[in-house]
PDB file of N, CA and C in Angstrom:
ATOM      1  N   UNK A   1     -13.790  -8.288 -49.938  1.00  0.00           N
ATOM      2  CA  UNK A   1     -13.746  -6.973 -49.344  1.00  0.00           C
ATOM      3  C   UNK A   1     -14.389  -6.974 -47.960  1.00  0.00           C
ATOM      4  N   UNK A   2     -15.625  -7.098 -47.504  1.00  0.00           N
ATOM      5  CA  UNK A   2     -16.137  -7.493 -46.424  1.00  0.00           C
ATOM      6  C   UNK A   2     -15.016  -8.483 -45.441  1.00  0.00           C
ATOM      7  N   UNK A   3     -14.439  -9.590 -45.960  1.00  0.00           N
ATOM      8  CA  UNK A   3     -13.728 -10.180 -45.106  1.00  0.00           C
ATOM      9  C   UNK A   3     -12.835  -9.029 -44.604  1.00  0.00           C
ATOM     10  N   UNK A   4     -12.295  -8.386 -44.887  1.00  0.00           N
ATOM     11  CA  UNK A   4     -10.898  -7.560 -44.889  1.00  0.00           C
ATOM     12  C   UNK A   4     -11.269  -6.423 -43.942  1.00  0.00           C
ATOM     13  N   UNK A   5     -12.871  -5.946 -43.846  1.00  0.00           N
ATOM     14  CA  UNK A   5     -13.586  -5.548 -42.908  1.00  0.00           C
ATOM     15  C   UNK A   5     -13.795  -5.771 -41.883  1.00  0.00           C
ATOM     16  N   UNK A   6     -14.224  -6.844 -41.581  1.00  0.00           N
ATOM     17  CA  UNK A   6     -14.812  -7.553 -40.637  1.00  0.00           C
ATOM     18  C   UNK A   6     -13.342  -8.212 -39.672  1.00  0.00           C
ATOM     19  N   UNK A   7     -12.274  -8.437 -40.533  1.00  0.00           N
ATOM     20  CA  UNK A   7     -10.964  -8.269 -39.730  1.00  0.00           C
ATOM     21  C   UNK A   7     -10.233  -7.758 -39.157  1.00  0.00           C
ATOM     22  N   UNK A   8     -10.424  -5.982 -40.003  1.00  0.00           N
ATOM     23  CA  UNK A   8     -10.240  -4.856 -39.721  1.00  0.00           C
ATOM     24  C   UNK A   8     -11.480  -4.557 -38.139  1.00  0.00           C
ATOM     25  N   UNK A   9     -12.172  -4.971 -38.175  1.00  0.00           N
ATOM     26  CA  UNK A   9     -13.436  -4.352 -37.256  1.00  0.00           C
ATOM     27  C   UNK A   9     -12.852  -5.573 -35.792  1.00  0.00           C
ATOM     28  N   UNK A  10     -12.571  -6.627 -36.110  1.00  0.00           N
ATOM     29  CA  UNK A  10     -12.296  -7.411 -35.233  1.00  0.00           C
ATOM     30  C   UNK A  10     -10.692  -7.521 -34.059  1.00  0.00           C
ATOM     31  N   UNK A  11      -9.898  -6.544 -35.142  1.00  0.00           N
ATOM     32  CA  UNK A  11      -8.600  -6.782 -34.270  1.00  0.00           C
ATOM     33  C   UNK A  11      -9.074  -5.255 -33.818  1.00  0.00           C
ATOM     34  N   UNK A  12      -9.242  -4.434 -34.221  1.00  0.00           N
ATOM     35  CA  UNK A  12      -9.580  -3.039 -33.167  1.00  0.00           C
ATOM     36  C   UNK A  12     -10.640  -3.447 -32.093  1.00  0.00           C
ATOM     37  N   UNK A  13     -11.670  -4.183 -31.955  1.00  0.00           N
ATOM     38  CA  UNK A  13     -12.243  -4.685 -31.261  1.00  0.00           C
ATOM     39  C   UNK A  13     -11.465  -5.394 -30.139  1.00  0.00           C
ATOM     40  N   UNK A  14     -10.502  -6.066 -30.562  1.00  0.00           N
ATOM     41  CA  UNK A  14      -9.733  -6.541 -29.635  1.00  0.00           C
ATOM     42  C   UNK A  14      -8.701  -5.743 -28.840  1.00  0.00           C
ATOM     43  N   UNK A  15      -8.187  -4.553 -29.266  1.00  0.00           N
ATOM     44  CA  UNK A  15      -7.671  -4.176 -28.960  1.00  0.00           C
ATOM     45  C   UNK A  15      -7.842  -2.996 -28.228  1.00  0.00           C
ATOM     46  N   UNK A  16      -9.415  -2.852 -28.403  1.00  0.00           N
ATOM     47  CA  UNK A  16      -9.878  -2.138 -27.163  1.00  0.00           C
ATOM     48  C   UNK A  16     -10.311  -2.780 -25.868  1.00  0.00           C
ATOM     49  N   UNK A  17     -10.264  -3.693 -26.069  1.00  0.00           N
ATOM     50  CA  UNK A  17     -10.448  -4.820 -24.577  1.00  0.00           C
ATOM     51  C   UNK A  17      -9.422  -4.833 -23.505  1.00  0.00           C
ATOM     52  N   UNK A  18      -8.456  -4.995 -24.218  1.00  0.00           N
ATOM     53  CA  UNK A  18      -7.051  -5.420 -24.277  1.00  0.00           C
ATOM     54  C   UNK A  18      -6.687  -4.073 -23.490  1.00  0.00           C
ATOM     55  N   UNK A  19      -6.860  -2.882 -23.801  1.00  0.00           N
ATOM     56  CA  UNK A  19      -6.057  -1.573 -23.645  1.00  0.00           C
ATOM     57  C   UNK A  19      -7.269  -1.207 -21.968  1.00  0.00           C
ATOM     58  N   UNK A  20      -8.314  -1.355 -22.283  1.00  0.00           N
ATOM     59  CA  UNK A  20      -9.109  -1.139 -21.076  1.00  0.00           C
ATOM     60  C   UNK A  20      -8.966  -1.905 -19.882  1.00  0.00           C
ATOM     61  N   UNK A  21      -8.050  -3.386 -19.929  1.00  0.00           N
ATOM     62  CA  UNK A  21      -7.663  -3.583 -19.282  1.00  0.00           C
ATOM     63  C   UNK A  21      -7.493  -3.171 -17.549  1.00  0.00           C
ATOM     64  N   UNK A  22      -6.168  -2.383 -17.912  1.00  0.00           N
ATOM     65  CA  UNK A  22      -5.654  -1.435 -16.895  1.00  0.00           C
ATOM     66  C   UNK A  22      -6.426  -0.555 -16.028  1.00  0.00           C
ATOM     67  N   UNK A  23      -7.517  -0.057 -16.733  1.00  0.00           N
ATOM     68  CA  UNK A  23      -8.283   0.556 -16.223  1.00  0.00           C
ATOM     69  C   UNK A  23      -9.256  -0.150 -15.064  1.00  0.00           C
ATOM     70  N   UNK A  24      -9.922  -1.411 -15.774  1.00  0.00           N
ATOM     71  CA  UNK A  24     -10.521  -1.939 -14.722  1.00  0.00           C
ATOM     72  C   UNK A  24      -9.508  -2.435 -13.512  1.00  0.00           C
ATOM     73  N   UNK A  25      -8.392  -2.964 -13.490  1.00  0.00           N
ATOM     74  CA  UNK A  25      -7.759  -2.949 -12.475  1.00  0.00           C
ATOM     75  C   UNK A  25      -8.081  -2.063 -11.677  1.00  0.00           C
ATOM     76  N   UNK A  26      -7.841  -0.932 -11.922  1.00  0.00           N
ATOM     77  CA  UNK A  26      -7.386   0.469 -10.895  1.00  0.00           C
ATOM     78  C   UNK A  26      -8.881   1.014 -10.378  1.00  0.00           C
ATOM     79  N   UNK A  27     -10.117   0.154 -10.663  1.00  0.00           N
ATOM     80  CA  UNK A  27     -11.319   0.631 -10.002  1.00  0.00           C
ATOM     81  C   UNK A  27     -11.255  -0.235  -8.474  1.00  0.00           C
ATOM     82  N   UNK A  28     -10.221  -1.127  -8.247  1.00  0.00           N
ATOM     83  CA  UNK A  28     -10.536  -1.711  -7.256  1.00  0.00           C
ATOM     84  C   UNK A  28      -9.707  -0.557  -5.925  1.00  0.00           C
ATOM     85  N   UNK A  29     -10.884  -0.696  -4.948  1.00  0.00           N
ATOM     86  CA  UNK A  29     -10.736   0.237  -3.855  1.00  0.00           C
ATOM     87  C   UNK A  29      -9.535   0.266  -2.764  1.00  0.00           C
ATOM     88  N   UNK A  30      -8.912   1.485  -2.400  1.00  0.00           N
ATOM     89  CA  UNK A  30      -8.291   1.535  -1.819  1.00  0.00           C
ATOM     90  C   UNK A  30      -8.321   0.717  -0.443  1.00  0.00           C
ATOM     91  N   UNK A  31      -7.133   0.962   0.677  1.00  0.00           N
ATOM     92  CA  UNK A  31      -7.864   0.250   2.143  1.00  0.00           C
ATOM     93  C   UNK A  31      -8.793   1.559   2.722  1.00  0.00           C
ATOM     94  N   UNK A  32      -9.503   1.367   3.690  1.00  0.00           N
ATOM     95  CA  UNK A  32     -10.139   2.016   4.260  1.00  0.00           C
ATOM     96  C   UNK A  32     -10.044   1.405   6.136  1.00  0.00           C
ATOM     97  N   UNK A  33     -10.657   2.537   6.915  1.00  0.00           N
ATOM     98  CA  UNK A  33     -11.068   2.027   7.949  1.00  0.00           C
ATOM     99  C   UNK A  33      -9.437   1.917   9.076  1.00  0.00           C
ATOM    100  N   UNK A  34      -8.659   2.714   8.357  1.00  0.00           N
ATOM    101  CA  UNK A  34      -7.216   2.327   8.831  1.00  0.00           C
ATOM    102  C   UNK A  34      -7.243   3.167  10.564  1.00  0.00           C
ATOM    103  N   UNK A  35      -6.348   2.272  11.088  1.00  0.00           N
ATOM    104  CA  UNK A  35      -5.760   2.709  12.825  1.00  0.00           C
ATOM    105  C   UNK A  35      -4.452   2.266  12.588  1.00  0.00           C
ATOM    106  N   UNK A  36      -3.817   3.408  13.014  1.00  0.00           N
ATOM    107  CA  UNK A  36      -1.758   3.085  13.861  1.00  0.00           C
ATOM    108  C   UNK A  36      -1.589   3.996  14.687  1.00  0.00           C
ATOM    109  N   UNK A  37      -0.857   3.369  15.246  1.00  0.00           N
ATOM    110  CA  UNK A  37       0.022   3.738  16.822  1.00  0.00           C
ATOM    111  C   UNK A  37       1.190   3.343  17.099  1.00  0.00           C
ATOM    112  N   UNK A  38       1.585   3.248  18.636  1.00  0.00           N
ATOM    113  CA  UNK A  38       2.971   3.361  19.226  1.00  0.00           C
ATOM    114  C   UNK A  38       2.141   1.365  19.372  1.00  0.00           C
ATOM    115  N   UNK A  39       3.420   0.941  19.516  1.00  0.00           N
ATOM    116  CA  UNK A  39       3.395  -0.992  20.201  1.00  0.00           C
ATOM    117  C   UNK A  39       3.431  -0.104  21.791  1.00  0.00           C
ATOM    118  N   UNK A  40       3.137  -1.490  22.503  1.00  0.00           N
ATOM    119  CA  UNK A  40       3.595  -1.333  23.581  1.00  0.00           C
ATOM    120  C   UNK A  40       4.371  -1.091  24.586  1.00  0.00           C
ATOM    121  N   UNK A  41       5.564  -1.123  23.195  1.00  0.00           N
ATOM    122  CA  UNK A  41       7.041  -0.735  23.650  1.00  0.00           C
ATOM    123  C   UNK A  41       7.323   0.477  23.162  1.00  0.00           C
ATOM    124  N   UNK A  42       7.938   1.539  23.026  1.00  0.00           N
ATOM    125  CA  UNK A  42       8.076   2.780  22.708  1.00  0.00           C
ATOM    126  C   UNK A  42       9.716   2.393  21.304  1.00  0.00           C
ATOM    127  N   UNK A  43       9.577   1.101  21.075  1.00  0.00           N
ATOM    128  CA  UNK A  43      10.757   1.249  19.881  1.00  0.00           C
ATOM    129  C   UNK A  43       9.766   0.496  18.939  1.00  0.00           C
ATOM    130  N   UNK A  44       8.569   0.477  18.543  1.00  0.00           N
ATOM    131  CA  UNK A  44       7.743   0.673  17.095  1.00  0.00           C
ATOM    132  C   UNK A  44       6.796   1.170  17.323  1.00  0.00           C
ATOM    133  N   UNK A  45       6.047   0.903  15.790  1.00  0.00           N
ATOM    134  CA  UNK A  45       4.617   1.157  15.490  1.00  0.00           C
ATOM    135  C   UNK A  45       3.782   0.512  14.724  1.00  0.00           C
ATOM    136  N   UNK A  46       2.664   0.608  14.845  1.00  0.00           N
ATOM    137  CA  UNK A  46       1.749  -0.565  14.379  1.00  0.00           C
ATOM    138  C   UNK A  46       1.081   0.077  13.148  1.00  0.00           C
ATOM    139  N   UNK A  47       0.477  -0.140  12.070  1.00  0.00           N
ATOM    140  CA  UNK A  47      -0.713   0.203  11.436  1.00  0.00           C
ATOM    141  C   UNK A  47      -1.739  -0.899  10.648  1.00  0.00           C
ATOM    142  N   UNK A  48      -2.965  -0.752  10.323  1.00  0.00           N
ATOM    143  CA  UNK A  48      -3.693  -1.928  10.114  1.00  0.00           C
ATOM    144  C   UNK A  48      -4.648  -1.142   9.580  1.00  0.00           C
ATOM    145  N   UNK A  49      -5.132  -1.702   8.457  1.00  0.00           N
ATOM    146  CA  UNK A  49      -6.754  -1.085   7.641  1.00  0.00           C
ATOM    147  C   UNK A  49      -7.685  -2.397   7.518  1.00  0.00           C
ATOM    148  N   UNK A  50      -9.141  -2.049   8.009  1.00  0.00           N
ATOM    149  CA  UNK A  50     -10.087  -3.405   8.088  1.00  0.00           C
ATOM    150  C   UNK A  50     -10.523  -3.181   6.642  1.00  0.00           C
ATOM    151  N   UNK A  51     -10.764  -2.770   6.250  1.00  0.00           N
ATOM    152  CA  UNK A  51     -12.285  -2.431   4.795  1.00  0.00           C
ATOM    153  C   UNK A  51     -11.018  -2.095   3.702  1.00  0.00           C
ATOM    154  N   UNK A  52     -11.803  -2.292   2.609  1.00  0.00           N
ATOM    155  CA  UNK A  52     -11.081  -2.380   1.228  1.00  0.00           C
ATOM    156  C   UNK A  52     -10.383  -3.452   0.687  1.00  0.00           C
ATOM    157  N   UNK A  53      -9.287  -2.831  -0.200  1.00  0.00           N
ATOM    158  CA  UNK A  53      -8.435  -3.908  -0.709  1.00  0.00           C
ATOM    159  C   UNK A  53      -7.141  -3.105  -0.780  1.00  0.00           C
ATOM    160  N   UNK A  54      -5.965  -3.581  -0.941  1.00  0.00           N
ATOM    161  CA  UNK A  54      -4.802  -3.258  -1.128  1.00  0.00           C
ATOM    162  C   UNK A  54      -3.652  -3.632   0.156  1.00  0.00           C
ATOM    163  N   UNK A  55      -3.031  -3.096   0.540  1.00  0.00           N
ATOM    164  CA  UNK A  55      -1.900  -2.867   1.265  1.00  0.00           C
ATOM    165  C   UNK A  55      -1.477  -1.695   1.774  1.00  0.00           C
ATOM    166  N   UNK A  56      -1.435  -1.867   3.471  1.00  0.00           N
ATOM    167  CA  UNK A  56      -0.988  -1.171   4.177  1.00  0.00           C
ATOM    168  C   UNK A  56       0.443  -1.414   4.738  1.00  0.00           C
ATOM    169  N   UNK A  57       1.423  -0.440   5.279  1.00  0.00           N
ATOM    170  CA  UNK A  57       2.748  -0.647   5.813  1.00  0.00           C
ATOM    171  C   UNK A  57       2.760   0.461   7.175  1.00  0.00           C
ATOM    172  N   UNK A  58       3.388   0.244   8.025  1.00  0.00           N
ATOM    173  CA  UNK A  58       3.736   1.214   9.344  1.00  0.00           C
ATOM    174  C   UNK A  58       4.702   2.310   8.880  1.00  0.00           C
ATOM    175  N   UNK A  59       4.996   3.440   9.311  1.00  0.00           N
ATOM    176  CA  UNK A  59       6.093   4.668   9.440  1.00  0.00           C
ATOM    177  C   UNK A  59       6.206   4.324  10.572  1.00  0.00           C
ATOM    178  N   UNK A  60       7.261   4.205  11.048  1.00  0.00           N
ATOM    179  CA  UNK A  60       8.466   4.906  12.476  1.00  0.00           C
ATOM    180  C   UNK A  60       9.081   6.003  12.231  1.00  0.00           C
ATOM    181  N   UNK A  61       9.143   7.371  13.216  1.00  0.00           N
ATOM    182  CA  UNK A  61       9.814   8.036  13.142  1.00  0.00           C
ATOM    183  C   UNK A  61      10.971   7.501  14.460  1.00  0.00           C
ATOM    184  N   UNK A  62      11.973   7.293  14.185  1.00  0.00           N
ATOM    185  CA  UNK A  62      12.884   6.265  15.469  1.00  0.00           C
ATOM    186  C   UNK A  62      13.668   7.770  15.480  1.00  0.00           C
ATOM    187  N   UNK A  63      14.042   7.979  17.276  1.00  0.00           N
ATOM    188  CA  UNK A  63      14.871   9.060  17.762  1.00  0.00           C
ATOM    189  C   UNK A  63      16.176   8.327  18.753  1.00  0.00           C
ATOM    190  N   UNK A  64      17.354   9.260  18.450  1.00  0.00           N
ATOM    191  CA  UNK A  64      18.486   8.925  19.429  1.00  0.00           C
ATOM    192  C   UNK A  64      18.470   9.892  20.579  1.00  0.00           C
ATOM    193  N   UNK A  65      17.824  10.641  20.462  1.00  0.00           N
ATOM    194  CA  UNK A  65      17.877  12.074  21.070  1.00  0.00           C
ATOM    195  C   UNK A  65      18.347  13.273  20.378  1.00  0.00           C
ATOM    196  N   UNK A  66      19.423  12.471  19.667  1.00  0.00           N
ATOM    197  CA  UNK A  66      20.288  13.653  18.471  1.00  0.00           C
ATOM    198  C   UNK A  66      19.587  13.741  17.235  1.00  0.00           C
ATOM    199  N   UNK A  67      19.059  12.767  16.679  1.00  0.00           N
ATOM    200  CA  UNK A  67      18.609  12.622  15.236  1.00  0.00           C
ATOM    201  C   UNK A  67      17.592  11.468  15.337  1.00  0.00           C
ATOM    202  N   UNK A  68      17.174  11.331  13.711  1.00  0.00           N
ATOM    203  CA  UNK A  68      16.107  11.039  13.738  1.00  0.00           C
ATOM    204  C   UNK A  68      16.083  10.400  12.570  1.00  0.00           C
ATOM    205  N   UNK A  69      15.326   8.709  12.435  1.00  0.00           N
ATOM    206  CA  UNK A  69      15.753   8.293  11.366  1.00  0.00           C
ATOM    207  C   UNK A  69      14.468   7.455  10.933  1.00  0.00           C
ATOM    208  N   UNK A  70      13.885   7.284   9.542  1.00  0.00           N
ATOM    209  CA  UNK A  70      12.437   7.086   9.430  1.00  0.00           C
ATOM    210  C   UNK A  70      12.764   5.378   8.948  1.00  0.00           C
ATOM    211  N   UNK A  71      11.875   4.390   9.400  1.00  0.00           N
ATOM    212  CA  UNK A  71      11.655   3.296   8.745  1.00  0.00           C
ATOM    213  C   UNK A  71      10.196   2.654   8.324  1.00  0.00           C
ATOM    214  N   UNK A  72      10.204   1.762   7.908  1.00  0.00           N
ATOM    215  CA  UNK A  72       8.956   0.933   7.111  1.00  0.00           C
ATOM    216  C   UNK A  72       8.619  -0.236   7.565  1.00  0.00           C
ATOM    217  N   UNK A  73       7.594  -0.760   7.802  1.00  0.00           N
ATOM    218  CA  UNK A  73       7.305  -1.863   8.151  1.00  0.00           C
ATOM    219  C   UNK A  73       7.150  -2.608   6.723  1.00  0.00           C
ATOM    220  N   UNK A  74       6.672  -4.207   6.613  1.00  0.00           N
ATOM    221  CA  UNK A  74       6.485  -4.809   5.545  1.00  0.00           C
ATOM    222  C   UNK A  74       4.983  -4.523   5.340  1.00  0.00           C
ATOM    223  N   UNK A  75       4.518  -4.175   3.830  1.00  0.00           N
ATOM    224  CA  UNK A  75       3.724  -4.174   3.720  1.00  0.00           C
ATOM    225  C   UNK A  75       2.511  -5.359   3.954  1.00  0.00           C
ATOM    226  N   UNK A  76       1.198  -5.407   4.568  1.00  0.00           N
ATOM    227  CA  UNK A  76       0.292  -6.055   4.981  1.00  0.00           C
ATOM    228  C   UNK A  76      -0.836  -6.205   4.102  1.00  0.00           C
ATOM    229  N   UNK A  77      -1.780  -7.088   4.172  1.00  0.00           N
ATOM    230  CA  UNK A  77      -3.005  -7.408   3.246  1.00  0.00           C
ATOM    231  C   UNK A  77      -4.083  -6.787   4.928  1.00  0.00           C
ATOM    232  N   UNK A  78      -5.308  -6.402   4.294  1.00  0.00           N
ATOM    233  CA  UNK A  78      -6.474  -5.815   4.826  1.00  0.00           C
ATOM    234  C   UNK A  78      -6.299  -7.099   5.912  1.00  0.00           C
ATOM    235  N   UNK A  79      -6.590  -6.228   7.644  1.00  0.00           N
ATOM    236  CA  UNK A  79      -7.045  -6.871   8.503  1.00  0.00           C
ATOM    237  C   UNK A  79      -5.720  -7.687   8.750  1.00  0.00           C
ATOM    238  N   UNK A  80      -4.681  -7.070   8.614  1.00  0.00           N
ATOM    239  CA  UNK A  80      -2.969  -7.712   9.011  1.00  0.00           C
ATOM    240  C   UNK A  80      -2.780  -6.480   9.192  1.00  0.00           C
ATOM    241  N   UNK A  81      -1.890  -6.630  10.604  1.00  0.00           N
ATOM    242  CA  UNK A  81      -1.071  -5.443  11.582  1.00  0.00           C
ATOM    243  C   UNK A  81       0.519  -5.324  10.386  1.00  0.00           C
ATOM    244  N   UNK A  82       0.833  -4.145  10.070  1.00  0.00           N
ATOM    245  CA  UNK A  82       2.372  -4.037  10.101  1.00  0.00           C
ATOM    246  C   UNK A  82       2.949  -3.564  11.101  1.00  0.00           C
ATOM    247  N   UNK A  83       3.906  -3.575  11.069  1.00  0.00           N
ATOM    248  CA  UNK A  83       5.220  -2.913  12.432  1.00  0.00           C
ATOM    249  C   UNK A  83       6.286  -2.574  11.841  1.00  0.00           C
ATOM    250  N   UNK A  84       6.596  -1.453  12.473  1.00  0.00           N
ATOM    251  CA  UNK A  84       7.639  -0.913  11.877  1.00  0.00           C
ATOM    252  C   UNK A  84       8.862  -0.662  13.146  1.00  0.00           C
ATOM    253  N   UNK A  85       9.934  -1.379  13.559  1.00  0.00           N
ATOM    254  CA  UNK A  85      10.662  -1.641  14.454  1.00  0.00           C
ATOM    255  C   UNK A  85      11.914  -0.512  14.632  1.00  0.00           C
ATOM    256  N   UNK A  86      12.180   0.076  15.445  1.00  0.00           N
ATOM    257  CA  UNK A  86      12.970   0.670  15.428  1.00  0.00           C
ATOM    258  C   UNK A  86      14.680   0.493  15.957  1.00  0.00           C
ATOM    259  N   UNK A  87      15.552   0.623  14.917  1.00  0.00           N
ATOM    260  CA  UNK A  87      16.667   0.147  14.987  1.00  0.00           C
ATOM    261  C   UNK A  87      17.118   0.280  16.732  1.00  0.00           C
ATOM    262  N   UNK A  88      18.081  -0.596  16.732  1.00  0.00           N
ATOM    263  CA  UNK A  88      19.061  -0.313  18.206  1.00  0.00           C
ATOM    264  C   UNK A  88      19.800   0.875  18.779  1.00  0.00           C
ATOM    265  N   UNK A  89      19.823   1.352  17.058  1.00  0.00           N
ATOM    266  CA  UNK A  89      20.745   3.102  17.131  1.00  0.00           C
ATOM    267  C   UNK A  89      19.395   4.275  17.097  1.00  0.00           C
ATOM    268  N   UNK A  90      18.452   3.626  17.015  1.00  0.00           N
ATOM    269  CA  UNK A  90      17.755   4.680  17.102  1.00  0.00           C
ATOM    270  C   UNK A  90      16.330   4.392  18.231  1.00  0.00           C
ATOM    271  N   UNK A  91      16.943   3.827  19.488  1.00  0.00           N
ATOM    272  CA  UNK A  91      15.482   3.266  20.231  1.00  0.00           C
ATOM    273  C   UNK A  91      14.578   3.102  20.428  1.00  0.00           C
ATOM    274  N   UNK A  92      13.775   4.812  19.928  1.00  0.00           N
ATOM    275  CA  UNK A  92      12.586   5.049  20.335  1.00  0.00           C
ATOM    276  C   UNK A  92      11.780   5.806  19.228  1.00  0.00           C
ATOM    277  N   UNK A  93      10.757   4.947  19.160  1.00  0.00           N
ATOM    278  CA  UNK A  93       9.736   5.862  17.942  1.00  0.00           C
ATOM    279  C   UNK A  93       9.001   7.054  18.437  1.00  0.00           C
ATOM    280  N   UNK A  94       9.177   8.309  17.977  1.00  0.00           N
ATOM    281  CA  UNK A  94       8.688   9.622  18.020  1.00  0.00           C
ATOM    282  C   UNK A  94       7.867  10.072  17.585  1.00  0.00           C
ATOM    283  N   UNK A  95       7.258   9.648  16.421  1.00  0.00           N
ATOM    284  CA  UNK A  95       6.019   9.585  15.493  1.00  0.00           C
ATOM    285  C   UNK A  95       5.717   8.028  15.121  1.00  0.00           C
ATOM    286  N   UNK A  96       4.349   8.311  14.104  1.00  0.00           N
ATOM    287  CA  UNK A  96       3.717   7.259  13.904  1.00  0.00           C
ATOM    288  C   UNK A  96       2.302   7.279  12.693  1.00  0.00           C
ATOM    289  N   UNK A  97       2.793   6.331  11.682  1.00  0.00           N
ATOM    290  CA  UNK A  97       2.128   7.182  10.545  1.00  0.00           C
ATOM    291  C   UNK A  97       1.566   5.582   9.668  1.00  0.00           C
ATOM    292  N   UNK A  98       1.234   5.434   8.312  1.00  0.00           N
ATOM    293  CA  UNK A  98       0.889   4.888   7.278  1.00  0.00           C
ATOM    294  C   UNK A  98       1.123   4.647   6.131  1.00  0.00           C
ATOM    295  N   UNK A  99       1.172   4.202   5.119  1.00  0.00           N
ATOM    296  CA  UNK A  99       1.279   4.166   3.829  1.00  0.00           C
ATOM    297  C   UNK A  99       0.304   3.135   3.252  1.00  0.00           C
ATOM    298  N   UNK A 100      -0.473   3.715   2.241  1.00  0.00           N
ATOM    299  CA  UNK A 100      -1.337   2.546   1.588  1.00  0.00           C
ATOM    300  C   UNK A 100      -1.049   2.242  -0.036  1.00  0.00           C
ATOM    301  N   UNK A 101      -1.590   1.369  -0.310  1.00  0.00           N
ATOM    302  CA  UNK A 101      -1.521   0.829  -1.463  1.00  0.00           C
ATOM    303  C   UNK A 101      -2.464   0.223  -2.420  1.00  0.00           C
ATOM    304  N   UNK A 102      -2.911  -0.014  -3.686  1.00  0.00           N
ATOM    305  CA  UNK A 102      -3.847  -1.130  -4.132  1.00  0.00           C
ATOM    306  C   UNK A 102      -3.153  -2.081  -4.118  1.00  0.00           C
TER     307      UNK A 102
END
């Protein structure tokens, strides 16, 4: 009887480890410390976070004059620039923004 206990006590034991998991993942900190802007050229944009952990990516807002069309840079690891390039049909970036990630 005790064995059957102590088995019982041991796989719930495990399976609260197991399930808390996830949780400790998600204590790790966002980026922090983030700067973006226009490049030097007026067809992207840059963004970059020094502090934390996760992943950052650039917004372009790219303009024809007529319309207006949004793109993404590749997402980056802390202390890596993204860029977000703006198509040929759409020359020039009009805004300039972020996205983060863990």
């Amino acid at each position: 009887m005790n064995r059957k206990i102590f088995t019982a006590l041991a796989s719930a034991a495990a399976f609260a480890v197991v399930s808390l998991t996830p949780l400790a993942a998600q204590a790790e900190p966002l980026p922090t410390d983030c700067h973006h802007g226009y490049g030097w050229q007026t067809d992207y944009t840059w963004a970059r976070c020094d502090k934390g952990a996760g992943s950052v990516r650039a917004i372009a807002t790219c303009s024809n004059g007529r319309t207006k069309k949004t793109v993404y840079g590749p997402w980056k690891g802390i202390r890596v620039q993204s860029s977000a390039h703006c198509p040929d049909t759409y020359p020039k970036a009009v805004s300039h923004s972020y996205d983060i990630k863990r």
